[in-house]
N, C-alpha and C. Protein backbone atom coordinates (compact mmCIF):
# COMPACT_ATOMS: atom_id res chain seq x y z
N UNK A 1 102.26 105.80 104.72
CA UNK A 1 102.46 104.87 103.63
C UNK A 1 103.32 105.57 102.57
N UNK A 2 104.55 105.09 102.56
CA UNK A 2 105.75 105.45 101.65
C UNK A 2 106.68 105.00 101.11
N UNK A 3 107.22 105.12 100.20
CA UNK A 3 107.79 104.26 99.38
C UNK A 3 109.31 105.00 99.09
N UNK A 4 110.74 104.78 99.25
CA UNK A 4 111.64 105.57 98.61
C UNK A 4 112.82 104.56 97.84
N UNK A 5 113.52 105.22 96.81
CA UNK A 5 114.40 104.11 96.26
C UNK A 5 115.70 104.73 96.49
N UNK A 6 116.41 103.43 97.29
CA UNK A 6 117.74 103.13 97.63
C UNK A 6 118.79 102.84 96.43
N UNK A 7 120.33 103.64 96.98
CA UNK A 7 121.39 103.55 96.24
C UNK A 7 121.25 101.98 95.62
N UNK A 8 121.34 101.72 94.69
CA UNK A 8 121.96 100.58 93.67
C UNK A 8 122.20 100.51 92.43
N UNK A 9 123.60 99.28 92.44
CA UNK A 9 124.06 99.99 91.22
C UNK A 9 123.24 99.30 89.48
N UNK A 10 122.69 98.34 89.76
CA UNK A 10 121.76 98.15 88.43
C UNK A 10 120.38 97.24 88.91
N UNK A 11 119.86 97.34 90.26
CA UNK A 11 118.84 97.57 89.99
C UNK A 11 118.53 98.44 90.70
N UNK A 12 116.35 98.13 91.17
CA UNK A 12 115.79 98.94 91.72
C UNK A 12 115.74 98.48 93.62
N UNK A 13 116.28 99.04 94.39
CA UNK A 13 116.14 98.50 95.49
C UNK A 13 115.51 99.83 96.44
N UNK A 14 114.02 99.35 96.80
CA UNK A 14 113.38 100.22 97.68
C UNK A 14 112.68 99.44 98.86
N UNK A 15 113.30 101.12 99.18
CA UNK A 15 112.60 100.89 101.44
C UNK A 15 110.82 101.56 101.07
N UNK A 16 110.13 100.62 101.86
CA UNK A 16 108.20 101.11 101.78
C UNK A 16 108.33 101.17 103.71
N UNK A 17 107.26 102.09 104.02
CA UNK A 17 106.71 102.17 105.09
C UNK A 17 105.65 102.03 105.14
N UNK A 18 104.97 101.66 106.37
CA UNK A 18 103.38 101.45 106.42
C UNK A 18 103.27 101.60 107.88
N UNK A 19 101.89 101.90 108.40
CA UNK A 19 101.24 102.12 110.13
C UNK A 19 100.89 100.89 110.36
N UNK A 20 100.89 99.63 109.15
CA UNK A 20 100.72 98.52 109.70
C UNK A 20 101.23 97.95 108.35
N UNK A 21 101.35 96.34 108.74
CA UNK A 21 101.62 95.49 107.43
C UNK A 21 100.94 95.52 106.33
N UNK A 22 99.47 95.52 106.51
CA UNK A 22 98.75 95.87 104.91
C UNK A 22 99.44 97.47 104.45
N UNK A 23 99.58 98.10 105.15
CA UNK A 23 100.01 99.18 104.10
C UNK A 23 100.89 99.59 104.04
N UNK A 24 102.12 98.81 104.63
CA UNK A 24 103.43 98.44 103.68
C UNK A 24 103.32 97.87 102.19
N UNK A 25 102.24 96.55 102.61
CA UNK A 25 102.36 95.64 101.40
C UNK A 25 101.64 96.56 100.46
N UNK A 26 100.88 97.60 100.23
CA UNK A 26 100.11 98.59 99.68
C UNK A 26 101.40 99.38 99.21
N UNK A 27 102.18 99.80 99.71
CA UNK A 27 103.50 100.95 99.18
C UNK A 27 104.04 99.99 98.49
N UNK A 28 104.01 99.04 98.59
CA UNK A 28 105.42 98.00 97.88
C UNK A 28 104.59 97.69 96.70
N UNK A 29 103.20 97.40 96.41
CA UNK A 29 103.00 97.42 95.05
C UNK A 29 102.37 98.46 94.41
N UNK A 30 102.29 99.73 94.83
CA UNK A 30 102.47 101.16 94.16
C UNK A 30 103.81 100.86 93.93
N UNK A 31 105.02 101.05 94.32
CA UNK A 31 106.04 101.05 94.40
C UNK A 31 106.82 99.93 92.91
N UNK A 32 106.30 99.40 92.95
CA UNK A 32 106.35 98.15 91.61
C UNK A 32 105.80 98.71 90.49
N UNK A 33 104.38 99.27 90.30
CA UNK A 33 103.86 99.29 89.13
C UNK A 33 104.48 100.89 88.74
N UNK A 34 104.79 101.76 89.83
CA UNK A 34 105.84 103.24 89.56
C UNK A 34 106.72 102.95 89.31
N UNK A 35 108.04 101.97 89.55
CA UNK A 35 109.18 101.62 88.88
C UNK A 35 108.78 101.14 86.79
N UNK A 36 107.25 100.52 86.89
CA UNK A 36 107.11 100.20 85.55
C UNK A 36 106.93 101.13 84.71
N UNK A 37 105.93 102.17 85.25
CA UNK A 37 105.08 102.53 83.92
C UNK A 37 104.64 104.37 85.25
N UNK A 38 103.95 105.46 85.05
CA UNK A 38 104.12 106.86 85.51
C UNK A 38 102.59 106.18 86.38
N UNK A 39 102.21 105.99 87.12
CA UNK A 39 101.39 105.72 88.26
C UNK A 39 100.19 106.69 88.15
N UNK A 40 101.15 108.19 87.91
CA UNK A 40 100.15 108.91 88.69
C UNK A 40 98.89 109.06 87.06
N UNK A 41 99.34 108.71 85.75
CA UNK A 41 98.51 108.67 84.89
C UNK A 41 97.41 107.60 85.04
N UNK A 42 97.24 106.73 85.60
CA UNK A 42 96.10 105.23 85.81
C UNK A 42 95.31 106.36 86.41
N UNK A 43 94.42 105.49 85.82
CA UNK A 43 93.17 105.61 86.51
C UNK A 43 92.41 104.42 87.15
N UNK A 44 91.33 104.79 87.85
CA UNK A 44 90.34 103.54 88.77
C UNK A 44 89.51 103.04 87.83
N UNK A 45 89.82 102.49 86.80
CA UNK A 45 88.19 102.01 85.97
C UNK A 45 87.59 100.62 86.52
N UNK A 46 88.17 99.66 86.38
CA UNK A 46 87.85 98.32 86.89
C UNK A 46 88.56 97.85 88.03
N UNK A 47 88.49 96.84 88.68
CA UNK A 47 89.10 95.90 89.55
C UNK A 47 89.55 94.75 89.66
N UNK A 48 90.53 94.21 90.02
CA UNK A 48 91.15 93.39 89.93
C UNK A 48 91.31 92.72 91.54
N UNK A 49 91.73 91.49 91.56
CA UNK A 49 91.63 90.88 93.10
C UNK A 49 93.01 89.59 93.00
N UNK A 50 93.43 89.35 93.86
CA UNK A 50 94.69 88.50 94.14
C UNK A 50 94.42 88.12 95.57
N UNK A 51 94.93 86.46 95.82
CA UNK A 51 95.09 85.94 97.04
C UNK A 51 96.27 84.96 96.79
N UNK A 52 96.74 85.22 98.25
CA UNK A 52 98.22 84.11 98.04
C UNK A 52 98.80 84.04 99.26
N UNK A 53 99.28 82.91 99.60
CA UNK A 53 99.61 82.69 101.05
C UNK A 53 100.80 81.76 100.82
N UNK A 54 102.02 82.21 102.10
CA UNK A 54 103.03 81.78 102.26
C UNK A 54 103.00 81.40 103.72
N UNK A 55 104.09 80.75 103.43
CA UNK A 55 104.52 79.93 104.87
C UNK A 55 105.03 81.64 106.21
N UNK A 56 105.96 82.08 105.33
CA UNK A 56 107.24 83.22 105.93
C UNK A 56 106.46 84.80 105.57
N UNK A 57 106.87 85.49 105.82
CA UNK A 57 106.39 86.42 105.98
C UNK A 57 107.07 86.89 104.73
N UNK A 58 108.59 87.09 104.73
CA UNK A 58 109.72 87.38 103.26
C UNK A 58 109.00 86.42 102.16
N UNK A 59 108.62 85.26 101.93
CA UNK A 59 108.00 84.43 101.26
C UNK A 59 106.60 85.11 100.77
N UNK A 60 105.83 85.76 101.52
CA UNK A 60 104.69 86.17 101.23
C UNK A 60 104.70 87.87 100.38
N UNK A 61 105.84 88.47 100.89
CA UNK A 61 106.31 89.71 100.27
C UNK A 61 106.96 89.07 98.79
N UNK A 62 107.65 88.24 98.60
CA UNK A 62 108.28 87.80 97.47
C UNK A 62 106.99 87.47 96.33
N UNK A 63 105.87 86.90 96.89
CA UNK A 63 105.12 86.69 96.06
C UNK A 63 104.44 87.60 95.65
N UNK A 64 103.85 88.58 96.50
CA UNK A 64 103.11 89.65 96.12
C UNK A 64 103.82 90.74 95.25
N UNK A 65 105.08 90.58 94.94
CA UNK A 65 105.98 91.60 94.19
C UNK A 65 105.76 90.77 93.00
N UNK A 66 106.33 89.57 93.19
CA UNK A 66 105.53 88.39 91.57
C UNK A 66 104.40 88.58 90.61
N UNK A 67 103.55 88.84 91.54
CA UNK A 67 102.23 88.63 91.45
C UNK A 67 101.95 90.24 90.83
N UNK A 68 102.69 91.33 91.32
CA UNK A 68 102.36 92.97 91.00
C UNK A 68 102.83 92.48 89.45
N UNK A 69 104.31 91.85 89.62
CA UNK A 69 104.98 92.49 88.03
C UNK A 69 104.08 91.68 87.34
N UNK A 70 103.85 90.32 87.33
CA UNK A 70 102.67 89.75 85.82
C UNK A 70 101.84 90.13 85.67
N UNK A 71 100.64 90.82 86.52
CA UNK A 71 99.53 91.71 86.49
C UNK A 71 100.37 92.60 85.60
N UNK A 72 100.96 93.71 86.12
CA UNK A 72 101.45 94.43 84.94
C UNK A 72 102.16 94.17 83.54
N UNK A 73 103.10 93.49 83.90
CA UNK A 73 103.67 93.00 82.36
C UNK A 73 103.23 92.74 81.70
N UNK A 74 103.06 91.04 82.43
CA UNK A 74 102.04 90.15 81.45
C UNK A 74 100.90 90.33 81.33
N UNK A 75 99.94 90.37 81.92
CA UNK A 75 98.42 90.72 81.73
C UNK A 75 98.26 92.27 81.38
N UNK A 76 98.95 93.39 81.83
CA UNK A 76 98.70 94.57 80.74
C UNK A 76 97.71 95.10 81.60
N UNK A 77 98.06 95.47 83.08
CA UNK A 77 96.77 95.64 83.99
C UNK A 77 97.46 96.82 84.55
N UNK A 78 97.49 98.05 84.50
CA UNK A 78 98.24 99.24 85.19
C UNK A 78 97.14 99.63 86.75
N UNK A 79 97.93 98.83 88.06
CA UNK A 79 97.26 99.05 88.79
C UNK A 79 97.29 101.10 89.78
N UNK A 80 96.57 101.39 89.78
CA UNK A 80 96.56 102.99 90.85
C UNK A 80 96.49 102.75 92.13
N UNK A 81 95.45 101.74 92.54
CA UNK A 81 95.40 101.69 94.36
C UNK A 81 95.61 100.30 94.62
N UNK A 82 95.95 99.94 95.79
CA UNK A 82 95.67 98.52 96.40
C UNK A 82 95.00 98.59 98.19
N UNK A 83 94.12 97.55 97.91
CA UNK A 83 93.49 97.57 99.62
C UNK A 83 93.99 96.34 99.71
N UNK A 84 94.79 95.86 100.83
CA UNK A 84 95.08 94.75 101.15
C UNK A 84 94.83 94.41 102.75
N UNK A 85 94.51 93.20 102.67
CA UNK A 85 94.42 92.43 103.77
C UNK A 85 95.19 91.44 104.27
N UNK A 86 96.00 91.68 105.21
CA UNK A 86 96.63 90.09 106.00
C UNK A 86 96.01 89.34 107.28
N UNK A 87 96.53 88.18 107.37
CA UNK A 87 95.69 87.26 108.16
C UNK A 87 96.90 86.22 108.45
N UNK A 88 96.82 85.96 110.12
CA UNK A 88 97.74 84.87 109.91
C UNK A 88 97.12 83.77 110.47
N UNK A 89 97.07 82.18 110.25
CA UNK A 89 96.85 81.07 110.41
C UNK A 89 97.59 79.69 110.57
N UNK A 90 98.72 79.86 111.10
CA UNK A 90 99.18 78.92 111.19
C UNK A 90 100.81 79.46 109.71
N UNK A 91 99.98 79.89 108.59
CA UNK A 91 100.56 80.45 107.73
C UNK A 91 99.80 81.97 107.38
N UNK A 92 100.37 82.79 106.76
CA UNK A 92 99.93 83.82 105.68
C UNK A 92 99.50 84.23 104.81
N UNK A 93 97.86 84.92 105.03
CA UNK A 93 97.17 84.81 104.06
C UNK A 93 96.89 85.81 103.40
N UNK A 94 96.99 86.61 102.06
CA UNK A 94 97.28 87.77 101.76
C UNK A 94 96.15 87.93 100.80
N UNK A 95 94.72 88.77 100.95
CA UNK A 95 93.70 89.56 99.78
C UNK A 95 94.02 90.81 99.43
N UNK A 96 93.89 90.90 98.04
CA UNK A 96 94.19 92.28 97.52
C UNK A 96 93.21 92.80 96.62
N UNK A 97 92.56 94.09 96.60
CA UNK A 97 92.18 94.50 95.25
C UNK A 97 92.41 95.74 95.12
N UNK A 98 92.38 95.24 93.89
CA UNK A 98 93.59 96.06 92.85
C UNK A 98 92.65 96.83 91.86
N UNK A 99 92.42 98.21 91.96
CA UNK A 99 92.01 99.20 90.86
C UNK A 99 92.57 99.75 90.13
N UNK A 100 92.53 100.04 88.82
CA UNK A 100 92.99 100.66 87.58
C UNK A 100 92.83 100.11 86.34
N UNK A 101 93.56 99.94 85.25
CA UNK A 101 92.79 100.01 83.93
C UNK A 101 93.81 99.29 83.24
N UNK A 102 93.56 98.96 81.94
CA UNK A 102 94.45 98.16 80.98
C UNK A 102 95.97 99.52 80.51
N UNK A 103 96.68 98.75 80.62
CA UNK A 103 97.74 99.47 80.02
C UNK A 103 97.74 100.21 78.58
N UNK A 104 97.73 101.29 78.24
CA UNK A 104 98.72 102.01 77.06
C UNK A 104 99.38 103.02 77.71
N UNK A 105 100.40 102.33 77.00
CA UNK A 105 101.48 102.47 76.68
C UNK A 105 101.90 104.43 76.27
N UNK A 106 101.23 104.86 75.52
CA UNK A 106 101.23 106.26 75.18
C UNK A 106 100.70 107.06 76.62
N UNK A 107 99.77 106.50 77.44
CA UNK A 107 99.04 106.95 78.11
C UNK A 107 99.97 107.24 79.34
N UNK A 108 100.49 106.15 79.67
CA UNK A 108 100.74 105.22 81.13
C UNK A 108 102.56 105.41 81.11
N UNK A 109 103.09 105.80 79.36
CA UNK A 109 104.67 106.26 79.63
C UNK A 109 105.15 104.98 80.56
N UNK A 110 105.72 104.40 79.45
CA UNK A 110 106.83 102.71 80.14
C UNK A 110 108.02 103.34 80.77
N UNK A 111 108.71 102.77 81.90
CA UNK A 111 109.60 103.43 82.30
C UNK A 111 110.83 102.22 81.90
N UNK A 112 110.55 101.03 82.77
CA UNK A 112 111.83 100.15 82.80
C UNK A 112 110.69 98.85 83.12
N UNK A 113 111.88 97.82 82.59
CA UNK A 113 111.03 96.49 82.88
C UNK A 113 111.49 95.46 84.16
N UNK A 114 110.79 94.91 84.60
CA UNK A 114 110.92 94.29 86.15
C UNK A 114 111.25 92.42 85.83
N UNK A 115 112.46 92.20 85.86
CA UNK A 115 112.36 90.89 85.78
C UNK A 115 111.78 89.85 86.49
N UNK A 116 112.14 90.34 87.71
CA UNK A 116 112.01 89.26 89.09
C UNK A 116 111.82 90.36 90.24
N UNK A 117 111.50 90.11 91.33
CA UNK A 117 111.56 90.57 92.90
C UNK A 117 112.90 89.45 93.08
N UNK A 118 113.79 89.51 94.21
CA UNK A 118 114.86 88.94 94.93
C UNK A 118 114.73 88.79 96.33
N UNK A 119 115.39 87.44 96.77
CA UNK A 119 115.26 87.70 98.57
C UNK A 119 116.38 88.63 98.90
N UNK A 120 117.48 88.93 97.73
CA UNK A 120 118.62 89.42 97.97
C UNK A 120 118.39 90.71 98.71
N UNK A 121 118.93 91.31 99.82
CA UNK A 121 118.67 92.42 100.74
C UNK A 121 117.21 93.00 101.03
N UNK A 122 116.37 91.34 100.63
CA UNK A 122 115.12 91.52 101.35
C UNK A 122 115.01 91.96 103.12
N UNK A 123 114.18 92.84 103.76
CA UNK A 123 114.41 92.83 105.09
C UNK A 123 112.73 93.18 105.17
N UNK A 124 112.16 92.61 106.55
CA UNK A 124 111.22 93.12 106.87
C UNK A 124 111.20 93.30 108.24
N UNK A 125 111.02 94.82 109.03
CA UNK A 125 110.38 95.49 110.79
C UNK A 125 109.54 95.59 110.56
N UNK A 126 108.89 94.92 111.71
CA UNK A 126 107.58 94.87 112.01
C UNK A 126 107.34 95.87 113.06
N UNK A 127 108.04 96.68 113.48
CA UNK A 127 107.98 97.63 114.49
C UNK A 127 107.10 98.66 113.92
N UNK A 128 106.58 99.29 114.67
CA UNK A 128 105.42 100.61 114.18
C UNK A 128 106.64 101.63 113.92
N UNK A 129 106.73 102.36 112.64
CA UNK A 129 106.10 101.79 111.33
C UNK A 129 107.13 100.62 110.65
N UNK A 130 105.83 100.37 109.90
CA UNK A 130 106.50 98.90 109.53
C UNK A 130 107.51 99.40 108.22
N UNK A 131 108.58 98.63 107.99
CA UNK A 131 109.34 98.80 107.38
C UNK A 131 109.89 97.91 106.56
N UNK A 132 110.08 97.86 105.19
CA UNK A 132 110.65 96.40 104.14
C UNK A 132 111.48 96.96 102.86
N UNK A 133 112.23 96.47 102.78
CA UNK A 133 113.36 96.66 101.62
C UNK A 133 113.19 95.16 101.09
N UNK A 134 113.68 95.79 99.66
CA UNK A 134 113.32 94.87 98.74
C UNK A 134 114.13 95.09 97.66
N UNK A 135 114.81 94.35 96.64
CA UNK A 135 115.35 94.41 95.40
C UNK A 135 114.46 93.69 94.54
N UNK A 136 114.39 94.87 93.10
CA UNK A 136 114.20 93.98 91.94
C UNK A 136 114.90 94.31 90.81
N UNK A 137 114.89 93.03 90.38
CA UNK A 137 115.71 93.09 89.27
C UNK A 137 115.34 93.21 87.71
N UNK A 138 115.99 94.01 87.26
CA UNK A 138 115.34 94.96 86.43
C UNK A 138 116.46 94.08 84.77
């Protein structure tokens, strides 16, 4: 489970690996809340939980990058770990929980702000290991 960021020229565009799809989707939102704010300062105090299901698989990654940045931005939630679960049914069903603590700012060191996730040079292999690139726009 790994996360690295690719040449671009104004935003953030990173490749995540995982031994399976949950823990890709696990690197990709470490990978989100480390582009925001210094990761390795959070701590585990409380928990947090998210569910969300898409039709597409890119659709279901698009949301869960959504879903990382307003937890952080907007709600002020600096996540440290994620356990996630996928499920498929016809469509894609995605549980997450999410540990760490309310944001400061002094603590947690802001780095850059996340506007959006993009489908733009979205890619997802599903081959062992799983593999997804992603842009956001910053």
């Amino acid at each position: 489970m790994t996360y690295r960021y690719l040449e671009h020229m104004t935003d953030a565009f990173i490749e995540v690996t995982g031994s399976t799809l949950e823990e890709a989707f696990e690197s990709a939102g470490i990978s989100v809340v480390d582009t925001i704010l210094d990761i390795k300062s959070v701590e585990e105090k409380t928990e947090r939980k998210i569910e969300i299901s898409a039709d597409e698989l890119n659709r279901l990654l698009y949301t869960w990058l959504e879903e990382i940045i307003i937890l952080t931005i907007t709600e002020g939630f600096a996540t440290k770990s994620f356990s996630v679960q996928i499920t498929k049914n016809g469509k894609y069903f995605l549980k997450a929980k999410m540990k760490g603590e309310e944001i400061n700012f002094e603590k947690h060191h802001f780095k850059l702000e996340i506007k959006a996730p993009t489908y733009h040079l979205m890619e997802i292999k599903e081959d062992k290991p799983v593999m997804m690139r992603f842009l956001l726009d910053l």
